[in-house]
PDB file of N, CA and C in Angstrom:
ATOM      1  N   UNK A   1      56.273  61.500 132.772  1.00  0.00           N
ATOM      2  CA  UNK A   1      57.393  61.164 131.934  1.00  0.00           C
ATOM      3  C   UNK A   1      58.355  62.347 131.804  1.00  0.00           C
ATOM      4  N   UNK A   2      57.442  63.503 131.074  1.00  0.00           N
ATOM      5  CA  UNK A   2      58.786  64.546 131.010  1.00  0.00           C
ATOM      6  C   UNK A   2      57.965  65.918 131.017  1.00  0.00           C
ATOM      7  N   UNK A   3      58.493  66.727 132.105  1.00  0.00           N
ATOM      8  CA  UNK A   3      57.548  68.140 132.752  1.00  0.00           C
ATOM      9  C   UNK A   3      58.547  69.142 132.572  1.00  0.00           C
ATOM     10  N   UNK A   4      57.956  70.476 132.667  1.00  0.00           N
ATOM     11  CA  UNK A   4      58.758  71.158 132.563  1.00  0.00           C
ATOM     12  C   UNK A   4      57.966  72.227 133.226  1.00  0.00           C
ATOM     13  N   UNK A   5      58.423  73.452 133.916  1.00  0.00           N
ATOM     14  CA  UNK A   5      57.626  73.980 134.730  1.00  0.00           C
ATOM     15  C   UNK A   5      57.689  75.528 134.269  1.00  0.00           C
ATOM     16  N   UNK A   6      56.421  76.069 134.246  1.00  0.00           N
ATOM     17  CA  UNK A   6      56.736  77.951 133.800  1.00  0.00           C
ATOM     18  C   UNK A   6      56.749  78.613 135.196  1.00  0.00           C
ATOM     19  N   UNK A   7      57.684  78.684 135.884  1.00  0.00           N
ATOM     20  CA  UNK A   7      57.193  79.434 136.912  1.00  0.00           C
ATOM     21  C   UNK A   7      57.148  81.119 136.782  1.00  0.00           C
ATOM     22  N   UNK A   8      55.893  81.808 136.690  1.00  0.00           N
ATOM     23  CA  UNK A   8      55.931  83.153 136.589  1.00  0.00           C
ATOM     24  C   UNK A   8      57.128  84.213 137.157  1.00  0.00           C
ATOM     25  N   UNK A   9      58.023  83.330 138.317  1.00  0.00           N
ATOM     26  CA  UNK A   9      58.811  85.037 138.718  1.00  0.00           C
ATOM     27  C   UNK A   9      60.494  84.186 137.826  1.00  0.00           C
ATOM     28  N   UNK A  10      60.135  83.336 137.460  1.00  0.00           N
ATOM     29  CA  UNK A  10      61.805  82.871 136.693  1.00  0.00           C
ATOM     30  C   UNK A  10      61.586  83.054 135.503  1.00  0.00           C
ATOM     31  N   UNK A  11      60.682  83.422 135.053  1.00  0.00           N
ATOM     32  CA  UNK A  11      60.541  83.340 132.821  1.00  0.00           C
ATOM     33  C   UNK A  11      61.276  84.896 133.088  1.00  0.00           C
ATOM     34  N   UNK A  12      62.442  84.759 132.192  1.00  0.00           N
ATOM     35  CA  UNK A  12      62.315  86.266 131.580  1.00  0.00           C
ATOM     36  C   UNK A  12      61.551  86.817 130.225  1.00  0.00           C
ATOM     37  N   UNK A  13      61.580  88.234 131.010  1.00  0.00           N
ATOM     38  CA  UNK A  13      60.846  88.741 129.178  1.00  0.00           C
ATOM     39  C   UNK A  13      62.173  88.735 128.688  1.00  0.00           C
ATOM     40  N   UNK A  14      61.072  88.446 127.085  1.00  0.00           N
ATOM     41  CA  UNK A  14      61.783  88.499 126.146  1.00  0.00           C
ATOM     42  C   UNK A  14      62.895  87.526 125.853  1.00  0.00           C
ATOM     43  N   UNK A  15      62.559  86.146 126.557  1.00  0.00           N
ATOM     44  CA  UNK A  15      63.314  85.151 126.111  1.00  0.00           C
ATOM     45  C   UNK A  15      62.453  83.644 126.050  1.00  0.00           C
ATOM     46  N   UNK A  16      61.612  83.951 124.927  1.00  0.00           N
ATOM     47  CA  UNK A  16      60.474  82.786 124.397  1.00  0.00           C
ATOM     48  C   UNK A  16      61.440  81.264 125.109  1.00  0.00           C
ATOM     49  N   UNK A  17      60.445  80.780 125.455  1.00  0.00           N
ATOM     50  CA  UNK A  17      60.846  78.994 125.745  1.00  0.00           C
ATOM     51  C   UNK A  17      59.408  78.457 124.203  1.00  0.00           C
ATOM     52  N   UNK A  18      60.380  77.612 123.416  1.00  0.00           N
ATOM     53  CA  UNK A  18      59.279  76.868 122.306  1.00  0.00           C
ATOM     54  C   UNK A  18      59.743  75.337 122.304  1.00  0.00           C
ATOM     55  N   UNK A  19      58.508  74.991 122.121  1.00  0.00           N
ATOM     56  CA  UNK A  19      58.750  73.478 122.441  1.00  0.00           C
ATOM     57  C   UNK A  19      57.918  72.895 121.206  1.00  0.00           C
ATOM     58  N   UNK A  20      58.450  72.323 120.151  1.00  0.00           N
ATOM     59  CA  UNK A  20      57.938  71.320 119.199  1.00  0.00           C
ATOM     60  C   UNK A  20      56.890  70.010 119.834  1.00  0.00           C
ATOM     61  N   UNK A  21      55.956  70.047 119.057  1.00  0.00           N
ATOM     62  CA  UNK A  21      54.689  68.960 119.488  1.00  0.00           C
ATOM     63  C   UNK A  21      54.978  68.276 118.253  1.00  0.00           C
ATOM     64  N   UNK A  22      55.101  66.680 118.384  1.00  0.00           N
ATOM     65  CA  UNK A  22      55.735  65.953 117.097  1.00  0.00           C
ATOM     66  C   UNK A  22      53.994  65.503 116.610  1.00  0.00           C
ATOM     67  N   UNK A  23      54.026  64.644 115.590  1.00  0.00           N
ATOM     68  CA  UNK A  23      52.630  64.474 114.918  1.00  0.00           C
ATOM     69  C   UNK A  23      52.167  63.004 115.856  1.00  0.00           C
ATOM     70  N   UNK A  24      50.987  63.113 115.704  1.00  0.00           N
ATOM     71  CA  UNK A  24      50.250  61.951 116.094  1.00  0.00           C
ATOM     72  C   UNK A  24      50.191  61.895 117.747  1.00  0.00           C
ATOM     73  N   UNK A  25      50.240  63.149 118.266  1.00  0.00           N
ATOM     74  CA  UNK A  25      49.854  63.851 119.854  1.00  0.00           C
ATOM     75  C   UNK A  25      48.616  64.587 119.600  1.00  0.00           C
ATOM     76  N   UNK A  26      48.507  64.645 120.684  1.00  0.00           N
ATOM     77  CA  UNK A  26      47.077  65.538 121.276  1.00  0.00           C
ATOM     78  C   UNK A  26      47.636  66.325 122.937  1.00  0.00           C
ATOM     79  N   UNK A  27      47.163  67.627 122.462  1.00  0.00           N
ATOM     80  CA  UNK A  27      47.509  68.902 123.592  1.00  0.00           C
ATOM     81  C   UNK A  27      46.178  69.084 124.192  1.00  0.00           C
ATOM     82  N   UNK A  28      46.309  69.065 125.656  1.00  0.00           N
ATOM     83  CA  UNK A  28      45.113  69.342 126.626  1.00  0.00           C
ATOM     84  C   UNK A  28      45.541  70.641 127.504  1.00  0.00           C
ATOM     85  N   UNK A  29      44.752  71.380 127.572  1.00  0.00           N
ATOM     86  CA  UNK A  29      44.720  72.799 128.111  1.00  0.00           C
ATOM     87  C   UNK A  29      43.569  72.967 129.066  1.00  0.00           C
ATOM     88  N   UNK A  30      43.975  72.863 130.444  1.00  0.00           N
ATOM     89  CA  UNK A  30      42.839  73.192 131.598  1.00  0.00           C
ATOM     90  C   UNK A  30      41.855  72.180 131.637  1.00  0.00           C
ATOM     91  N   UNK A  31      41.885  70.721 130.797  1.00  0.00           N
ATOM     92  CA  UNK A  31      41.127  69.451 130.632  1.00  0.00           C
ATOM     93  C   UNK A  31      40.637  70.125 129.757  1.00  0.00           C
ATOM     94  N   UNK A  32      40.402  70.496 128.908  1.00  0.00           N
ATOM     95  CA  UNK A  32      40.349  70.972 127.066  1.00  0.00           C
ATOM     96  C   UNK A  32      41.581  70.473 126.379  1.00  0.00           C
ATOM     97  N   UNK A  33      40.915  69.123 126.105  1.00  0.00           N
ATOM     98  CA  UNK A  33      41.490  68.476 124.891  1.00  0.00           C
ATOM     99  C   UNK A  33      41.146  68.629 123.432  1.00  0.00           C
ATOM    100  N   UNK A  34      42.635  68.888 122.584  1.00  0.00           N
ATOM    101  CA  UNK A  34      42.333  69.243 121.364  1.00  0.00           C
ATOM    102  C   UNK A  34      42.403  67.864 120.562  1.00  0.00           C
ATOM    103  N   UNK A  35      42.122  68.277 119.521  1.00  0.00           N
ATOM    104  CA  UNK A  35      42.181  66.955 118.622  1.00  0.00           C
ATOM    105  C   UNK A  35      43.518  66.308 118.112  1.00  0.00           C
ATOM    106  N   UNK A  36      43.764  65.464 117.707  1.00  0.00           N
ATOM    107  CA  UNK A  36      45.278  64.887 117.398  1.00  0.00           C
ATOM    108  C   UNK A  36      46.129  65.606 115.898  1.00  0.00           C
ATOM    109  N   UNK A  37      46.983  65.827 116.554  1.00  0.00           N
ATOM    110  CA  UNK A  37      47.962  66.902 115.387  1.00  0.00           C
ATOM    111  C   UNK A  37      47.582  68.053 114.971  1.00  0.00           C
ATOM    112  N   UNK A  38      46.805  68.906 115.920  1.00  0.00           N
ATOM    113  CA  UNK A  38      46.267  70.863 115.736  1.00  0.00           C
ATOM    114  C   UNK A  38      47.242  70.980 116.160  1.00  0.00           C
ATOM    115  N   UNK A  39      47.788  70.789 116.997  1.00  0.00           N
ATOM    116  CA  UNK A  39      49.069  71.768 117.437  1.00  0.00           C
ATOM    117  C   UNK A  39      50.554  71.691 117.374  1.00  0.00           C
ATOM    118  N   UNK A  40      51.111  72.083 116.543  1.00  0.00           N
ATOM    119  CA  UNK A  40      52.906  71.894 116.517  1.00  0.00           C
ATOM    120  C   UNK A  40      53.688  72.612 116.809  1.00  0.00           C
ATOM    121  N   UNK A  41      53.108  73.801 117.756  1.00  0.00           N
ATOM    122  CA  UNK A  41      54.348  74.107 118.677  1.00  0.00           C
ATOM    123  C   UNK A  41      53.372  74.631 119.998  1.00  0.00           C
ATOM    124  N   UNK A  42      54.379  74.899 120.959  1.00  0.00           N
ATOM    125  CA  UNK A  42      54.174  75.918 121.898  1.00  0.00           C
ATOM    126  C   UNK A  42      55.105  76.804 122.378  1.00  0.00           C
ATOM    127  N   UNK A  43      54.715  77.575 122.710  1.00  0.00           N
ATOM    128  CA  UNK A  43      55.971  78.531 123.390  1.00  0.00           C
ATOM    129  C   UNK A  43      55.274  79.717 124.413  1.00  0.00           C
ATOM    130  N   UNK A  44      56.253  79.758 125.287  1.00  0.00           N
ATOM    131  CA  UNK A  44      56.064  80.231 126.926  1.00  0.00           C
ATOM    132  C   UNK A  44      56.831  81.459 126.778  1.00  0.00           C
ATOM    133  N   UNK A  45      56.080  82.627 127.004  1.00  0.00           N
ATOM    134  CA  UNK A  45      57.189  83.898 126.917  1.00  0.00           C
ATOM    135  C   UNK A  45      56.331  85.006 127.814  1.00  0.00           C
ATOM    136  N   UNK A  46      57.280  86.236 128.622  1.00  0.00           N
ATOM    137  CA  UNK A  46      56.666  86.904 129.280  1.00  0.00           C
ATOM    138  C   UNK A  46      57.103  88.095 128.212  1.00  0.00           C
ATOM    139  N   UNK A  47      56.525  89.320 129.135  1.00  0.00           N
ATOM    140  CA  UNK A  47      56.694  90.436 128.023  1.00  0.00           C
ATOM    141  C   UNK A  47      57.073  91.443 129.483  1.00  0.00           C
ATOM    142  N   UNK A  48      57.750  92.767 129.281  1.00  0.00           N
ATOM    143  CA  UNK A  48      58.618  93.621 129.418  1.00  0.00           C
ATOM    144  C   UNK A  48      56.852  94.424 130.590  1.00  0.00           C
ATOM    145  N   UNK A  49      56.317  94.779 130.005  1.00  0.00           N
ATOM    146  CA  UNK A  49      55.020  95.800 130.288  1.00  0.00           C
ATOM    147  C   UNK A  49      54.207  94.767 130.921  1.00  0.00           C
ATOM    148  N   UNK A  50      54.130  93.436 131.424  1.00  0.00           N
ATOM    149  CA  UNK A  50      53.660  92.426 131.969  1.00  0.00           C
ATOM    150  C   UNK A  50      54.761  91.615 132.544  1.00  0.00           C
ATOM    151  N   UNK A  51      55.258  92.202 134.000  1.00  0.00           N
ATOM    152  CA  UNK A  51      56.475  91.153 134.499  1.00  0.00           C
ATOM    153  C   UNK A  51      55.546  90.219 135.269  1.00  0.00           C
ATOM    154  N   UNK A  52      54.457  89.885 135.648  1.00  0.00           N
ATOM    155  CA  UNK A  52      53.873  89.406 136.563  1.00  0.00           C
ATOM    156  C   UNK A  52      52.936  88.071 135.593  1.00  0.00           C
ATOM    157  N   UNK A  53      52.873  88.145 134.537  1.00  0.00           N
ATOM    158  CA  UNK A  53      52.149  87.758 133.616  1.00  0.00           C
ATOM    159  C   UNK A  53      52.575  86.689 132.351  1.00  0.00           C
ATOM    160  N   UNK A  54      52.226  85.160 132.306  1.00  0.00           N
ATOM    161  CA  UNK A  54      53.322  84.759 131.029  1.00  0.00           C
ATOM    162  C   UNK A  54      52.027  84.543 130.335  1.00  0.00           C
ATOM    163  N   UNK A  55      52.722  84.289 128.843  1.00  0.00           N
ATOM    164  CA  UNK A  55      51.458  83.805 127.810  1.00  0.00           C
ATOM    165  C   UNK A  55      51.992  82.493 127.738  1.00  0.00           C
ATOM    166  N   UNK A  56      51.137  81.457 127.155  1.00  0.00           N
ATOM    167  CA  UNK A  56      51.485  80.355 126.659  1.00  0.00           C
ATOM    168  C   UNK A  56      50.687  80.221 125.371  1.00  0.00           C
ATOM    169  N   UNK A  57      51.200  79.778 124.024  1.00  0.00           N
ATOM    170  CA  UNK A  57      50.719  80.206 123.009  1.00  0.00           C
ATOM    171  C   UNK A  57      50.778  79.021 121.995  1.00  0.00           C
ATOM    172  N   UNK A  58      49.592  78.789 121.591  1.00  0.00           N
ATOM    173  CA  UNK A  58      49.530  77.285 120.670  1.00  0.00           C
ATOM    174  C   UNK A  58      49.239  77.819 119.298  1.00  0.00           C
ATOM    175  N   UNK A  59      50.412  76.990 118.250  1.00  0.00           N
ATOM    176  CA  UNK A  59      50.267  77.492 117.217  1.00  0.00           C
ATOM    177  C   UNK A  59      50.590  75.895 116.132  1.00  0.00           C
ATOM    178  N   UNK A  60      49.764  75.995 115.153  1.00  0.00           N
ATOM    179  CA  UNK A  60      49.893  74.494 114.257  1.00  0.00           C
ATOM    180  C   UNK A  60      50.782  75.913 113.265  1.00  0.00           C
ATOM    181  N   UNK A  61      51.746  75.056 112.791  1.00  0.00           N
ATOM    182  CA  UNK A  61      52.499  75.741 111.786  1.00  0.00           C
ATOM    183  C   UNK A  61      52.618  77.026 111.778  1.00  0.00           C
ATOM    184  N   UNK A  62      52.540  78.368 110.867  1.00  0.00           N
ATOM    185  CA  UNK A  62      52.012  79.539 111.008  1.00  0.00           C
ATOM    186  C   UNK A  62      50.976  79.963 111.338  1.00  0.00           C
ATOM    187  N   UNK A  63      49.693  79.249 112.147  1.00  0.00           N
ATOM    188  CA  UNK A  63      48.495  80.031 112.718  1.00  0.00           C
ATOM    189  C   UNK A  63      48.589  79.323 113.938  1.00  0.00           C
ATOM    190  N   UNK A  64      48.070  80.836 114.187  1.00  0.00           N
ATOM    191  CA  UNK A  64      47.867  80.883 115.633  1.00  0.00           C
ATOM    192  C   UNK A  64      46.950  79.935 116.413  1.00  0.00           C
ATOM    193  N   UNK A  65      46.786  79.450 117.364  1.00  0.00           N
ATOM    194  CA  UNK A  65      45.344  78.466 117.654  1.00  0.00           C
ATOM    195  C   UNK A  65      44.634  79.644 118.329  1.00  0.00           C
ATOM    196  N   UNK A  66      45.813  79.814 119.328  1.00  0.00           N
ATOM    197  CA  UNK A  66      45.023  80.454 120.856  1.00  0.00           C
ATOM    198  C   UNK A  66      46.305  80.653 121.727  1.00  0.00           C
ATOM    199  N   UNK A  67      45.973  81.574 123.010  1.00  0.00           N
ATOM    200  CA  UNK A  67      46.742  82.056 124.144  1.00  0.00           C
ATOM    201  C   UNK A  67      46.428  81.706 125.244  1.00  0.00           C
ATOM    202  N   UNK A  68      47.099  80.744 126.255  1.00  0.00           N
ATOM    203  CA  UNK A  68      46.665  81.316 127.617  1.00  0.00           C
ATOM    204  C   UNK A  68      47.481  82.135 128.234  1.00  0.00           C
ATOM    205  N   UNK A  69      46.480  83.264 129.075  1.00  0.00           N
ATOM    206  CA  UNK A  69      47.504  84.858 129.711  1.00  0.00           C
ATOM    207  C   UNK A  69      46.993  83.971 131.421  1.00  0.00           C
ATOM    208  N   UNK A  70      48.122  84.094 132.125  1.00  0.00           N
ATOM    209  CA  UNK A  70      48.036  83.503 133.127  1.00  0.00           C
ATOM    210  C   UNK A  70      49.276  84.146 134.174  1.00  0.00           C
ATOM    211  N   UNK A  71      49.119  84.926 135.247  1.00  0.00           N
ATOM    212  CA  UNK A  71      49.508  85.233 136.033  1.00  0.00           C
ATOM    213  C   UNK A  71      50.413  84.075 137.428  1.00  0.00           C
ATOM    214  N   UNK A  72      49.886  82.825 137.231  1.00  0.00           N
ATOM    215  CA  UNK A  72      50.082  81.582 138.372  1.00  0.00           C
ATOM    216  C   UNK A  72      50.738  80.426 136.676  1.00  0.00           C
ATOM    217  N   UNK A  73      51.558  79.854 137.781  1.00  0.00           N
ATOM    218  CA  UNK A  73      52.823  79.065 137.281  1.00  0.00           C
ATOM    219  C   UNK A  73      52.153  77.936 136.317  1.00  0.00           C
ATOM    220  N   UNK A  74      52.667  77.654 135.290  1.00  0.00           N
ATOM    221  CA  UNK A  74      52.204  76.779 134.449  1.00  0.00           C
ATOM    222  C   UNK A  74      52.823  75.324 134.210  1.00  0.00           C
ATOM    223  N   UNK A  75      52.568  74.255 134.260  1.00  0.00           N
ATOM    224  CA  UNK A  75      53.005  72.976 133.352  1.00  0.00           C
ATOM    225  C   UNK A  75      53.037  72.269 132.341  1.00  0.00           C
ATOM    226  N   UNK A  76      53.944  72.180 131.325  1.00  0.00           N
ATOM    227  CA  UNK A  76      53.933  71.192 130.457  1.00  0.00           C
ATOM    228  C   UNK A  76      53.784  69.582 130.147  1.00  0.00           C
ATOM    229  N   UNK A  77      53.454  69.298 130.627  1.00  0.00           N
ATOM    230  CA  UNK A  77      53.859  67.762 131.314  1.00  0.00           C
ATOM    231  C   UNK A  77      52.749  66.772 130.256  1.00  0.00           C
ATOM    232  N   UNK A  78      54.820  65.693 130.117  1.00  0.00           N
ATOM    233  CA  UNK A  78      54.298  64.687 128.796  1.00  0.00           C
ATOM    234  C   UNK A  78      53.841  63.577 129.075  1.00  0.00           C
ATOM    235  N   UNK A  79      52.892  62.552 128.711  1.00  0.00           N
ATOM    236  CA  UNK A  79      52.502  61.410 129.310  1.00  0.00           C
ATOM    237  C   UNK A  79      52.564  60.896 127.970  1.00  0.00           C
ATOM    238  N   UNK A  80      52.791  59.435 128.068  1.00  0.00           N
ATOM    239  CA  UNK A  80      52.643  58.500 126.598  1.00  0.00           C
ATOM    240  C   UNK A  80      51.580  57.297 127.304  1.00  0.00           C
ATOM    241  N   UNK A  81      50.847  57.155 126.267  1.00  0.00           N
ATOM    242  CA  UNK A  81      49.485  55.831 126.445  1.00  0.00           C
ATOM    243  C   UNK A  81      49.405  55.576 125.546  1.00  0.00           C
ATOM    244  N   UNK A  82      49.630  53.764 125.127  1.00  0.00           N
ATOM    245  CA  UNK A  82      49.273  53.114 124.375  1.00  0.00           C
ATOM    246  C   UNK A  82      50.208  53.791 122.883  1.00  0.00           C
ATOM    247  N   UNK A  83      51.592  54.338 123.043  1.00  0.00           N
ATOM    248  CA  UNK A  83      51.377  54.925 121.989  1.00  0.00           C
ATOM    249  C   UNK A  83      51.160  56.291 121.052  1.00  0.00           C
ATOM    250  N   UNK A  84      50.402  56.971 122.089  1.00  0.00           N
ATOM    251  CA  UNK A  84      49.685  58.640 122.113  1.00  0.00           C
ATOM    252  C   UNK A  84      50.388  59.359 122.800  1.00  0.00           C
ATOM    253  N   UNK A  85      50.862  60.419 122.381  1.00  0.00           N
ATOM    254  CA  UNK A  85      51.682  61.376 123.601  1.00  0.00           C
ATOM    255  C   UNK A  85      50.747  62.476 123.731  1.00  0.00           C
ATOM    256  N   UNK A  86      50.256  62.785 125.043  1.00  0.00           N
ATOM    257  CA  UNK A  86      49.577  63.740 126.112  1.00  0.00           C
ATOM    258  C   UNK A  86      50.366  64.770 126.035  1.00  0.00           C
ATOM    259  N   UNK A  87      50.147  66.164 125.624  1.00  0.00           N
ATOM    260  CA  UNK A  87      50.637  67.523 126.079  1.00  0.00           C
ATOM    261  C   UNK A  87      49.880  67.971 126.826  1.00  0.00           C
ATOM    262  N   UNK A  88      49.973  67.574 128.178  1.00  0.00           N
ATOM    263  CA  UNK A  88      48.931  68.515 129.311  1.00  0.00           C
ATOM    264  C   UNK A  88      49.663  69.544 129.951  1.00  0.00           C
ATOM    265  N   UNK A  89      48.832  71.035 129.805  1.00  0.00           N
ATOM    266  CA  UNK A  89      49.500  72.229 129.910  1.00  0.00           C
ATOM    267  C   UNK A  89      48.434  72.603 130.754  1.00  0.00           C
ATOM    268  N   UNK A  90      48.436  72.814 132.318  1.00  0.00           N
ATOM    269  CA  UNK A  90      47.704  73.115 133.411  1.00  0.00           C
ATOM    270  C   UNK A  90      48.660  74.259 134.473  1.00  0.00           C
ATOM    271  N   UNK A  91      47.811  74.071 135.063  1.00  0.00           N
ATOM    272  CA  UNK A  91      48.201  75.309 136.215  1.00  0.00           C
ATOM    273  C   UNK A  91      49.028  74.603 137.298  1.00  0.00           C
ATOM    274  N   UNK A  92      50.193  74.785 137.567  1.00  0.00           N
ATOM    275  CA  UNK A  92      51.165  74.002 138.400  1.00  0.00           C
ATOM    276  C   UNK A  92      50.545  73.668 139.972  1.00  0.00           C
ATOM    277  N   UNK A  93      50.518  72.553 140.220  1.00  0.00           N
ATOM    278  CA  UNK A  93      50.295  72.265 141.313  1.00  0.00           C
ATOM    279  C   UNK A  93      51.324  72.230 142.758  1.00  0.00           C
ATOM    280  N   UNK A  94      50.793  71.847 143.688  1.00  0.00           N
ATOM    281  CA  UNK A  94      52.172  71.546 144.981  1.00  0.00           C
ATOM    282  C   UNK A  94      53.163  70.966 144.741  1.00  0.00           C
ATOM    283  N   UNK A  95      52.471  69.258 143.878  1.00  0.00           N
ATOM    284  CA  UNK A  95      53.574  68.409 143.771  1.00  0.00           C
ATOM    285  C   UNK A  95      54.741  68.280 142.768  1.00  0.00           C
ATOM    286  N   UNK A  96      53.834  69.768 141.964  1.00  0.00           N
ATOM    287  CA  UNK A  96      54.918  69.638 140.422  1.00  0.00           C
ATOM    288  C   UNK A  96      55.784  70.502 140.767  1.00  0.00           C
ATOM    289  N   UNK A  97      56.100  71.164 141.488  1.00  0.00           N
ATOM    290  CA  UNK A  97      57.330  72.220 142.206  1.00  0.00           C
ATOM    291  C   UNK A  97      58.358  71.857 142.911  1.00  0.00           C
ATOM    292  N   UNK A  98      58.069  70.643 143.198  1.00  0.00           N
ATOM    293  CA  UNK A  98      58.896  69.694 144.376  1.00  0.00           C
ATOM    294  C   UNK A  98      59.720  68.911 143.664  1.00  0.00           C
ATOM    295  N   UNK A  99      59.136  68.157 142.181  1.00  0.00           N
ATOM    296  CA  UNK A  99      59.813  67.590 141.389  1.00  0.00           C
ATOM    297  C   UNK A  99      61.189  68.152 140.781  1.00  0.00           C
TER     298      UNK A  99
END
């Protein structure tokens, strides 16, 4: 439905990408699915002393959940079922680069 791609050599540092997770979703990370409404934001940012390196960073309101530090290109990509919106945030594949 709707993707969006981190590719490691185009993020600049120091210019966060954040993306609002609305309520009544569920965010999956590497097929680690979280439970419905932990997470209400994300955001994709590299850092200055790590050009090779982005974080992706899940946070419900002001706490933190967790980080992934990942060197290889990342995806956001939204799916809706029945209703449920899918935040699957994986490691970019062949076909998601082409899109």
């Amino acid at each position: 439905m709707s993707k969006h791609i981190f590719e490691v050599e185009k993020i600049q540092a120091g210019e966060p990408q954040t993306f609002n997770i609305p309520a009544n979703s569920k965010v999956i990370v590497n097929h680690f699915q979280l439970k419905k409404d932990k997470v209400s934001r994300v955001e994709v940012e590299k850092i200055k002393d790590l050009p090779n390196t982005i974080f992706i960073t899940l946070s419900d309101r002001d706490k933190e959940i967790g980080t992934v530090v990942t060197d290889q290109s990342y995806v956001l990509d939204l799916e809706v079922d029945q209703g449920m919106k899918y935040y699957d945030i994986r490691p970019a594949g062949k076909y998601d680069k082409g899109e």
